[in-house]
C-alpha atoms as a PDB file:
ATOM      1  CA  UNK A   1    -124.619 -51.921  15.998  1.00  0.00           C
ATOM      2  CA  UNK A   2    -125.702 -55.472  15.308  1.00  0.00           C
ATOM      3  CA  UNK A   3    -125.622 -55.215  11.580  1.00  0.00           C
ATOM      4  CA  UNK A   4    -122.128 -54.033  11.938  1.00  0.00           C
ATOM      5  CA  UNK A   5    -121.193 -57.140  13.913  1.00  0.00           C
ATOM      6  CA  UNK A   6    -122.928 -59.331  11.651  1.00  0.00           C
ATOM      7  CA  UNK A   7    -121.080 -57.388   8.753  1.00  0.00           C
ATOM      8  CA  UNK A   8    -117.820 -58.118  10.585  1.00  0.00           C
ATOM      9  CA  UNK A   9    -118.497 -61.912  11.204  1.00  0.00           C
ATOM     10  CA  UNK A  10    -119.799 -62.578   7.684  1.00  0.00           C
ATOM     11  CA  UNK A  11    -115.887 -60.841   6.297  1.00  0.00           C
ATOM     12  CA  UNK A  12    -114.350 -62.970   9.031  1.00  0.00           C
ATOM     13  CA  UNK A  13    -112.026 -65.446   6.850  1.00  0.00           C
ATOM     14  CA  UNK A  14    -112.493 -68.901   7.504  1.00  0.00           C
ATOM     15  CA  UNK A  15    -109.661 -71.410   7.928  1.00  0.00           C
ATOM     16  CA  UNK A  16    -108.427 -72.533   4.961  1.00  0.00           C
ATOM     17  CA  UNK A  17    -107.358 -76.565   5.282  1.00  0.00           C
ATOM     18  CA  UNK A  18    -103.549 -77.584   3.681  1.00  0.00           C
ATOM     19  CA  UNK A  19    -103.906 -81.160   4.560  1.00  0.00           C
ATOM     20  CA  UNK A  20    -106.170 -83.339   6.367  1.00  0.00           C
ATOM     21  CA  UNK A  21    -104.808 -87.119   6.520  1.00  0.00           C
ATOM     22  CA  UNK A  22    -108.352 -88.334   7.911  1.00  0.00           C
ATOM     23  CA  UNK A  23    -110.152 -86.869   4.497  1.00  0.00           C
ATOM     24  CA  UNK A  24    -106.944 -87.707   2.311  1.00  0.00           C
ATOM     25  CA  UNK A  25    -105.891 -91.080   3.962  1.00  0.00           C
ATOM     26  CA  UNK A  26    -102.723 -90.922   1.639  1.00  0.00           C
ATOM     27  CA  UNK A  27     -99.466 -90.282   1.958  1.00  0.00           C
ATOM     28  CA  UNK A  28     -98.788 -88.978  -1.558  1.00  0.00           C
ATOM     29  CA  UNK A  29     -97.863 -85.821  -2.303  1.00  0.00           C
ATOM     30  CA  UNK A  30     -95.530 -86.664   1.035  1.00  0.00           C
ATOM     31  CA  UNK A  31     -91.886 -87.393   0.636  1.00  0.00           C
ATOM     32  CA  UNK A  32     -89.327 -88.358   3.400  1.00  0.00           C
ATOM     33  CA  UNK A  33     -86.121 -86.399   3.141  1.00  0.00           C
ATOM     34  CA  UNK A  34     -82.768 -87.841   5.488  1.00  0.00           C
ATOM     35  CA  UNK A  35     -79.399 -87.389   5.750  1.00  0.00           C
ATOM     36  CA  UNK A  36     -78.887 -89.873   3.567  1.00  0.00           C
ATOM     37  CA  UNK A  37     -78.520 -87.188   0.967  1.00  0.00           C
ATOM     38  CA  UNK A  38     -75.191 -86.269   2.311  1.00  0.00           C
ATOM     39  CA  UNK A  39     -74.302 -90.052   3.730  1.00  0.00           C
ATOM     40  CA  UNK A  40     -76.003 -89.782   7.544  1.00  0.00           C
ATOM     41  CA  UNK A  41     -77.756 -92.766   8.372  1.00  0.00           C
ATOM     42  CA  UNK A  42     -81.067 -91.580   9.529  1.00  0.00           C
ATOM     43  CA  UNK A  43     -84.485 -93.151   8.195  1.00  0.00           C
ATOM     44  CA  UNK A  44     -87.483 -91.463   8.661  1.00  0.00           C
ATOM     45  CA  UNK A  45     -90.880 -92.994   7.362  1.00  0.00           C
ATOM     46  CA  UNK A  46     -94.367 -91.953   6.544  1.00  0.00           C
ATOM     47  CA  UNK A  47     -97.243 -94.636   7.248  1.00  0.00           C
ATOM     48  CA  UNK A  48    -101.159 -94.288   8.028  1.00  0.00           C
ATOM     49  CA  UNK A  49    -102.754 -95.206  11.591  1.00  0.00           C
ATOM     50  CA  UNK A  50    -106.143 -96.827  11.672  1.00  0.00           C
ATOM     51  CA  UNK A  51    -107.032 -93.933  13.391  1.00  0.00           C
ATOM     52  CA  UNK A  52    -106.282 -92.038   9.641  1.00  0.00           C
ATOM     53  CA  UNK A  53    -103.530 -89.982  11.256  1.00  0.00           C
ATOM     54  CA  UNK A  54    -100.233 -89.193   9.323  1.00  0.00           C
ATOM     55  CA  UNK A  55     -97.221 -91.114  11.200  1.00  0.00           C
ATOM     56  CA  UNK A  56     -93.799 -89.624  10.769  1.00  0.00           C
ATOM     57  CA  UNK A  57     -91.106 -91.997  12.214  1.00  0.00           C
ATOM     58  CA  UNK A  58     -87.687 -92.874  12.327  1.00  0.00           C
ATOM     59  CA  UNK A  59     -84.318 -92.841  13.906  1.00  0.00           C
ATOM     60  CA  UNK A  60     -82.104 -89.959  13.373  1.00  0.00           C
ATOM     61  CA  UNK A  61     -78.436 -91.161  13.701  1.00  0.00           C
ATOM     62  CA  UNK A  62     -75.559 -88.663  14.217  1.00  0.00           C
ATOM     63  CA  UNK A  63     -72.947 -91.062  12.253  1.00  0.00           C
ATOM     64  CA  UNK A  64     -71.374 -90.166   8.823  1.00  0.00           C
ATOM     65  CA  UNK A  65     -72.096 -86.526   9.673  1.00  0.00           C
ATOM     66  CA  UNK A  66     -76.100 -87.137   9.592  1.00  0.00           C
ATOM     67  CA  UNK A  67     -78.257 -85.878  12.048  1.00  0.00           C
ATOM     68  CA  UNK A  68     -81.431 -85.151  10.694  1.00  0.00           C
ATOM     69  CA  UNK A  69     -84.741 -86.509   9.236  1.00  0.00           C
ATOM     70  CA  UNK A  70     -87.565 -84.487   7.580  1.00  0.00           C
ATOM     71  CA  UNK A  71     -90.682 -84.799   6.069  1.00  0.00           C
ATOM     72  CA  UNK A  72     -92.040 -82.296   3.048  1.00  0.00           C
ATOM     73  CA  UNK A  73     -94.847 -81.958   1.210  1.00  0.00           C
ATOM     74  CA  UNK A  74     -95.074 -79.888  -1.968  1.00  0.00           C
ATOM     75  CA  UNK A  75     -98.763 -78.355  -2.915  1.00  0.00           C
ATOM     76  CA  UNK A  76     -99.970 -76.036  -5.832  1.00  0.00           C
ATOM     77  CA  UNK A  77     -98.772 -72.571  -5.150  1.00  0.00           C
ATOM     78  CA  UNK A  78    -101.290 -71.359  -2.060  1.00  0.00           C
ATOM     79  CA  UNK A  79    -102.079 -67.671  -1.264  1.00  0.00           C
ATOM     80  CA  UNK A  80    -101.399 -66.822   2.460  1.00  0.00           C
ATOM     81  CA  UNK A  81    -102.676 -62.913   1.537  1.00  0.00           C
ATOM     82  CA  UNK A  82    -105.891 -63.843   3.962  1.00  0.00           C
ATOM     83  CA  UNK A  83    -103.937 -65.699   6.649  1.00  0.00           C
ATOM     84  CA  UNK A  84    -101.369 -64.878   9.270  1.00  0.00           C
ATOM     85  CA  UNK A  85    -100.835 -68.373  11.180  1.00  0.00           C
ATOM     86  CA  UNK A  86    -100.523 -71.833  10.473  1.00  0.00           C
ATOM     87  CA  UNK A  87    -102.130 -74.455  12.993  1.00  0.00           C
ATOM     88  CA  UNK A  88    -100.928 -77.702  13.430  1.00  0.00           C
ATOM     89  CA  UNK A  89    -102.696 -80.857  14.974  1.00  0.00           C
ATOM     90  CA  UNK A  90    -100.285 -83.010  15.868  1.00  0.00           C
ATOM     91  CA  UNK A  91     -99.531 -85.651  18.640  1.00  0.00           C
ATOM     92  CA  UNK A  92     -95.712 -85.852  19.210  1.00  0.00           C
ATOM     93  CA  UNK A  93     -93.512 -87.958  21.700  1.00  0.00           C
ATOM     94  CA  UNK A  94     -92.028 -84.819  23.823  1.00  0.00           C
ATOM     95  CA  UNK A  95     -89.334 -84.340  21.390  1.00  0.00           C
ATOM     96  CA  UNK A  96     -88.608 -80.925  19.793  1.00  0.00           C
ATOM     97  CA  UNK A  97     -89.057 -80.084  15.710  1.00  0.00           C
ATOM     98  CA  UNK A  98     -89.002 -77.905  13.117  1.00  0.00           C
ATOM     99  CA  UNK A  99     -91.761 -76.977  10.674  1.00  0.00           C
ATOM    100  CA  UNK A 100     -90.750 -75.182   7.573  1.00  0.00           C
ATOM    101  CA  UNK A 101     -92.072 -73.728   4.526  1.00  0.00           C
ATOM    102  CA  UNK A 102     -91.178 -72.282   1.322  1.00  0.00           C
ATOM    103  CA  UNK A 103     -93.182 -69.936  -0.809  1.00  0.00           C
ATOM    104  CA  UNK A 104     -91.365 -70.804  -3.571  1.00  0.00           C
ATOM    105  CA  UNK A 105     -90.431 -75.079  -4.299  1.00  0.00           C
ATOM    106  CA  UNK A 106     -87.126 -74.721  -6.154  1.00  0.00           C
ATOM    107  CA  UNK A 107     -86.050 -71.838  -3.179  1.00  0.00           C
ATOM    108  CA  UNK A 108     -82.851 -73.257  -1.144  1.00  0.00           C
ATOM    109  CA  UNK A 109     -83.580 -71.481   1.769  1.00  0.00           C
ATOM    110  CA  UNK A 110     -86.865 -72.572   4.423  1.00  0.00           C
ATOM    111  CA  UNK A 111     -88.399 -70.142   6.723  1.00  0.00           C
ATOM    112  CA  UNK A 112     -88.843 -72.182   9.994  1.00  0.00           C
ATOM    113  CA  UNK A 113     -89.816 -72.382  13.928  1.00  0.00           C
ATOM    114  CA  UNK A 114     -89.391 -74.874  16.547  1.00  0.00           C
ATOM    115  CA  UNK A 115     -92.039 -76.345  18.379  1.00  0.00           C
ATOM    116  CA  UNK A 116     -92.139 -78.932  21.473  1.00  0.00           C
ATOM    117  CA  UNK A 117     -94.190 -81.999  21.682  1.00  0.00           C
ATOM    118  CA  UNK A 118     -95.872 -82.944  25.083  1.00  0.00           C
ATOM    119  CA  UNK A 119     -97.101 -86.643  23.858  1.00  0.00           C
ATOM    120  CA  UNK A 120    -100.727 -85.487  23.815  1.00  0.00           C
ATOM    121  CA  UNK A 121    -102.487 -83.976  20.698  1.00  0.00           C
ATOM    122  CA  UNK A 122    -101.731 -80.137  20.512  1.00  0.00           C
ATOM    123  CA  UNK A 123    -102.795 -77.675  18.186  1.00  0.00           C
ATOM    124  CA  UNK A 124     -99.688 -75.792  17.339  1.00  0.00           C
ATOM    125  CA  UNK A 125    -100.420 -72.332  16.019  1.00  0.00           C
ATOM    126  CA  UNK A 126     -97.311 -70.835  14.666  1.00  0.00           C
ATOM    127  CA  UNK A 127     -97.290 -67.093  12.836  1.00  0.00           C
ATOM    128  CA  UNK A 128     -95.924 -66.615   9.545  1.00  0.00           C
ATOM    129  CA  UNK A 129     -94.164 -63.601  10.379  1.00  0.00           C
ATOM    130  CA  UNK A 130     -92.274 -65.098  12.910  1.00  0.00           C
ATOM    131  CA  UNK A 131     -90.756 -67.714  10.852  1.00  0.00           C
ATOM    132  CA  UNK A 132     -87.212 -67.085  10.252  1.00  0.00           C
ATOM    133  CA  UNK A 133     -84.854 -67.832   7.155  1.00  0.00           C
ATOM    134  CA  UNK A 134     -82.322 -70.637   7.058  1.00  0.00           C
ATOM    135  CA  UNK A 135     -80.460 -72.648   4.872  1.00  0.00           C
ATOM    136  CA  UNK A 136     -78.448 -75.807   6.238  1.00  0.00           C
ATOM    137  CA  UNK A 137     -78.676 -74.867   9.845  1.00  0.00           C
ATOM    138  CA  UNK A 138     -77.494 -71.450   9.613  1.00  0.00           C
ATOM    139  CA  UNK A 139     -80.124 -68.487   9.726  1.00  0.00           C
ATOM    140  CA  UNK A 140     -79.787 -65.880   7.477  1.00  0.00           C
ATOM    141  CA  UNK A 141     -80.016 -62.466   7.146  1.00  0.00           C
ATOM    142  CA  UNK A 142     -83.405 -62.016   5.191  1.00  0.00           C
ATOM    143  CA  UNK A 143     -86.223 -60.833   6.596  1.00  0.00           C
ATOM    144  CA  UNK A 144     -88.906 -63.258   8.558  1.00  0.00           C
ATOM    145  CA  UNK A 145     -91.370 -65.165   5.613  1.00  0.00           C
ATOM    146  CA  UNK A 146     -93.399 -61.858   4.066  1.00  0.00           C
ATOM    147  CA  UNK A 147     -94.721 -63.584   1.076  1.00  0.00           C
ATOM    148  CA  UNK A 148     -97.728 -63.776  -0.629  1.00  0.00           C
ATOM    149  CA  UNK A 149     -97.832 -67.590  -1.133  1.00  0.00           C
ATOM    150  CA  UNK A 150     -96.649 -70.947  -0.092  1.00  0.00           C
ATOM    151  CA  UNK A 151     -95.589 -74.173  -2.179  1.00  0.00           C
ATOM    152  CA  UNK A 152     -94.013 -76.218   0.562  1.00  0.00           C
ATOM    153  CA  UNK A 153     -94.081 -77.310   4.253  1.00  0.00           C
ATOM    154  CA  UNK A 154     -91.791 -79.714   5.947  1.00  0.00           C
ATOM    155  CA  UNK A 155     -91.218 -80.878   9.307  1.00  0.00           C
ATOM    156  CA  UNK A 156     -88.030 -81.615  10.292  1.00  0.00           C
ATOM    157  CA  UNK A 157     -86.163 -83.295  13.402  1.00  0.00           C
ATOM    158  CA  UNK A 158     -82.324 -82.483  14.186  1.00  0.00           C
ATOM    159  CA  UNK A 159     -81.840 -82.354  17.651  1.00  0.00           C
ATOM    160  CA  UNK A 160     -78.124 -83.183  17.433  1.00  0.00           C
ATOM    161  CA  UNK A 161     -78.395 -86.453  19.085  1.00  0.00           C
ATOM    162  CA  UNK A 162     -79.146 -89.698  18.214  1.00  0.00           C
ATOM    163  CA  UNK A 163     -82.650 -90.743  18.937  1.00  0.00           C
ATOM    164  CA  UNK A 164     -85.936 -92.314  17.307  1.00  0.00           C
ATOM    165  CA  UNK A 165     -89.039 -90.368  16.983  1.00  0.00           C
ATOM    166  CA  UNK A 166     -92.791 -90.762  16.166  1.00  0.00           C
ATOM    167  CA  UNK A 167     -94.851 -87.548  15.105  1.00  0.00           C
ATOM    168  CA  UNK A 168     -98.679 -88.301  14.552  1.00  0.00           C
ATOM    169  CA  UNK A 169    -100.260 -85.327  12.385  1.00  0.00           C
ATOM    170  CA  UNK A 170    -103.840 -84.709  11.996  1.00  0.00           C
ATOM    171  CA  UNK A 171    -104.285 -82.079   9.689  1.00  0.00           C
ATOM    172  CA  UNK A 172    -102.531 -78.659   8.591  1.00  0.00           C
ATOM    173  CA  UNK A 173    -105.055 -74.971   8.326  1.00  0.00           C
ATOM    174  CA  UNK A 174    -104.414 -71.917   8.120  1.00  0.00           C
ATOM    175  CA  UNK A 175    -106.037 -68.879   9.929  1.00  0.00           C
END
């Protein structure tokens, strides 16, 4: 009985980190997406606290038909075979986002989820298989992300309103 439970802990898959801004303390690789794109008038930023935290912020401005701000990062193509959820330590202002990914980078369509911000740190765990297709606001009708791998994750705020925002991120795992 307690070999089998050591068998079982030794085959238990460890998380697997995406990003850490304290061990990467860069903001390459990162890339600040607005509705600029399609002449909105939001700016979102991405800076470095002394803290070594990731700092996503901005104003999102509903003018010129804009409205949102995101923030992607693009990665070598990562297997998610061994993983079912993605867990997010962040520190947000209270406001609502997306996050998003895309197992393939040239893909139009994101799988994504929503996730509230209470203006402490959270870990955010979010399942793959919940995360639902959508292109442009509109969700499709796909299935929910069933794919081996992963090549891009973005958070994204849109909350149809004009407002700033500030969203702190730690690091990015899997599990």
């Amino acid at each position: 009985m307690l070999f089998t439970l050591l068998l079982l802990l030794m085959q238990t898959v460890q998380p697997a980190l995406i990003y850490n801004f304290q061990k990467d303390a860069s903001t390459s690789g990162w890339r600040v997406v607005d509705d600029s794109v399609m002449g909105g008038l939001s700016q979102g930023k991405l800076t470095t606290n002394d803290a070594g935290h990731g700092v996503y912020s901005g104003t999102v401005s509903i003018e010129n038909n804009g409205g949102f701000s995101s923030l992607r990062y693009r990665f070598d193509q990562t297997s998610v075979l061994d993983f079912t959820t993605i867990v997010l330590r962040i520190k947000g202002d209270g406001k609502r986002y997306q996050f998003r990914v895309k197992d393939k980078k040239g893909q139009y369509h994101s799988y994504i989820t929503y996730f509230k911000t209470t203006g402490e740190w959270q870990d955010i765990e979010i399942k793959l298989a919940d995360m639902f297709p959508s292109f442009r606001g509109r969700k499709l009708s796909i299935p929910n992300f069933n794919h081996n791998q992963i090549e891009e994750l973005a958070f994204l705020i849109g909350n149809k309103k004009a407002e700033s925002f500030v969203l702190m991120i730690d690091q990015i795992v899997m599990k």
